[in-house]
C-alpha atoms as a PDB file:
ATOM      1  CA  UNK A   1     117.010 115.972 149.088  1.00  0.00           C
ATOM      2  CA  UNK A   2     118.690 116.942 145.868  1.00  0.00           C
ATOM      3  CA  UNK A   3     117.691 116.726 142.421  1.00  0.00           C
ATOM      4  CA  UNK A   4     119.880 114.721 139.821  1.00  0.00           C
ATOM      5  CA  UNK A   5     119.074 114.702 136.115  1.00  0.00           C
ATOM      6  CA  UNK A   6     120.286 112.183 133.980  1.00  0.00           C
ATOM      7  CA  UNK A   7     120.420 111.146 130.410  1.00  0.00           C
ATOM      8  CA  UNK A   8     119.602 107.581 128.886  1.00  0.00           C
ATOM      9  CA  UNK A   9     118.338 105.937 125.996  1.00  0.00           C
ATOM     10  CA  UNK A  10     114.339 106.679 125.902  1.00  0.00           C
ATOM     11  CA  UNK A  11     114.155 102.258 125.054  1.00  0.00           C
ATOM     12  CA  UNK A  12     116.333 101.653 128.649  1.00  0.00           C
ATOM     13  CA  UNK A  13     114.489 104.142 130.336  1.00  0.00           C
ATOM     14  CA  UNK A  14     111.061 102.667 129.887  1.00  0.00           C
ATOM     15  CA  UNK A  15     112.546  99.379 130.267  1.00  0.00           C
ATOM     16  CA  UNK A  16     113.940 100.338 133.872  1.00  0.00           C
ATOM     17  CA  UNK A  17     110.235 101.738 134.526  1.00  0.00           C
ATOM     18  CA  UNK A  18     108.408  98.465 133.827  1.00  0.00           C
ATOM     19  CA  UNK A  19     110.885  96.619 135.813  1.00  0.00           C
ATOM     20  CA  UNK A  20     110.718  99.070 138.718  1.00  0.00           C
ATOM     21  CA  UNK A  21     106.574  99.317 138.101  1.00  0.00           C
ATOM     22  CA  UNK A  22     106.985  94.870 138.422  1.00  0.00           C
ATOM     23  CA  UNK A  23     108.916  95.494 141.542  1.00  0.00           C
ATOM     24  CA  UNK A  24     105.862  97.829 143.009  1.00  0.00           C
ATOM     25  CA  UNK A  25     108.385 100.585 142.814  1.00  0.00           C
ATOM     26  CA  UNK A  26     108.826 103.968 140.937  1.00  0.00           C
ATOM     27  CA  UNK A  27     111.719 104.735 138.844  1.00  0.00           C
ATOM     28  CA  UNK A  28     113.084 106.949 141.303  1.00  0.00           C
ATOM     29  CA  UNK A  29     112.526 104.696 144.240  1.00  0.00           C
ATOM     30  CA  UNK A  30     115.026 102.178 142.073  1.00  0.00           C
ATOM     31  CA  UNK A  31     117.531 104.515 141.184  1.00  0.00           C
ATOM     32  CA  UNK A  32     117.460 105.812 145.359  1.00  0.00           C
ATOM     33  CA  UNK A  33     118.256 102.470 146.172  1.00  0.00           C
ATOM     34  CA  UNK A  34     120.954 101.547 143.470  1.00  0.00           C
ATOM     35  CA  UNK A  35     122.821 104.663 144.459  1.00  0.00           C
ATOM     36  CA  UNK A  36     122.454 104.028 148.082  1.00  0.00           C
ATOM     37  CA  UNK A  37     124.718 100.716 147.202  1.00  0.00           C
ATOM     38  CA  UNK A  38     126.843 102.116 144.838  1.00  0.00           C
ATOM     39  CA  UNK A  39     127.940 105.216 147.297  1.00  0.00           C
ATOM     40  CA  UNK A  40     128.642 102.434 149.957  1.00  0.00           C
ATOM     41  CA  UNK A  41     129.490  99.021 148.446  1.00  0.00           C
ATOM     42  CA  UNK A  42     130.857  97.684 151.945  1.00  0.00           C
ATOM     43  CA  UNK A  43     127.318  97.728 153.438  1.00  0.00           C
ATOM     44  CA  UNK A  44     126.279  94.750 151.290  1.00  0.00           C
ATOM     45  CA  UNK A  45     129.404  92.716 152.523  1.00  0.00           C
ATOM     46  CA  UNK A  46     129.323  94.329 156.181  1.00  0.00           C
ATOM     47  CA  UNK A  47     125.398  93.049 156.280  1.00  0.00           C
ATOM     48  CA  UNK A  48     126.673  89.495 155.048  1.00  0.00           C
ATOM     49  CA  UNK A  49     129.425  89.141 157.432  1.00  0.00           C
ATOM     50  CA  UNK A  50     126.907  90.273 160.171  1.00  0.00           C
ATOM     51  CA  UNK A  51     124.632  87.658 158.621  1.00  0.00           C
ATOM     52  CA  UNK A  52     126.775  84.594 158.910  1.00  0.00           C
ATOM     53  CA  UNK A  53     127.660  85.650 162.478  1.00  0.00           C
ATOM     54  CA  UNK A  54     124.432  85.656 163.572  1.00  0.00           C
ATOM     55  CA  UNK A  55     123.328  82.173 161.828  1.00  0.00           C
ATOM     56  CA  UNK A  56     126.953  79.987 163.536  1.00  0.00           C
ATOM     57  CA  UNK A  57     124.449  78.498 165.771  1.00  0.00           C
ATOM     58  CA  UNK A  58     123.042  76.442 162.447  1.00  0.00           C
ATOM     59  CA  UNK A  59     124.046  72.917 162.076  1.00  0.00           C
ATOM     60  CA  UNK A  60     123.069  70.319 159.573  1.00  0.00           C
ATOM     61  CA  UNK A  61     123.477  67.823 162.262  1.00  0.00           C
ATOM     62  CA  UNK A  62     125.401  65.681 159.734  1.00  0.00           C
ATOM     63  CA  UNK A  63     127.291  65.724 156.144  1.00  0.00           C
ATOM     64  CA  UNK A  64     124.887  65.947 153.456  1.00  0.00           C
ATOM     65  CA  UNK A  65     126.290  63.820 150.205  1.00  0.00           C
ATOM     66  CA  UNK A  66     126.764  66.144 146.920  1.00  0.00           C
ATOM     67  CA  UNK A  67     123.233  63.460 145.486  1.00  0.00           C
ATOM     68  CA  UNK A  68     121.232  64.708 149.032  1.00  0.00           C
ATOM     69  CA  UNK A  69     122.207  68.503 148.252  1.00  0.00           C
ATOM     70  CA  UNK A  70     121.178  68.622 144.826  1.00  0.00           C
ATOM     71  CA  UNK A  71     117.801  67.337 145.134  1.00  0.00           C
ATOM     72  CA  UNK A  72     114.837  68.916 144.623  1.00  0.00           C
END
């Protein structure tokens, strides 16, 4: 694994930590994963497309009316 060092503003950079520490991550954990996606921003849609594939078998049985969807 290699090192990266980066520079930020000290305010964002202990803002990222307390979302990351709310997230039961580190910092560096977050940033792993963010560049993960950003190096390969097809996996995201690849995973979605493999998604809805996989859930075609799903049917409502019936149309819902825009009233019936929006209820809570």
């Amino acid at each position: 694994m290699k090192n990266v060092t980066l520079s930020a503003d000290e305010q964002v950079i202990e803002q990222a930590r307390q979302v990351a520490r709310s997230q039961h991550k580190t910092l560096n954990q977050a940033f792993r994963e963010w560049l993960q996606g950003y190096a390969r921003p097809n996996d995201a849609l690849e995973q979605y497309e493999a998604l809805r594939k996989d859930l075609t078998y799903v049917r409502a049985g019936r149309k819902f009316t825009r009233e019936e969807m929006n209820e809570r």
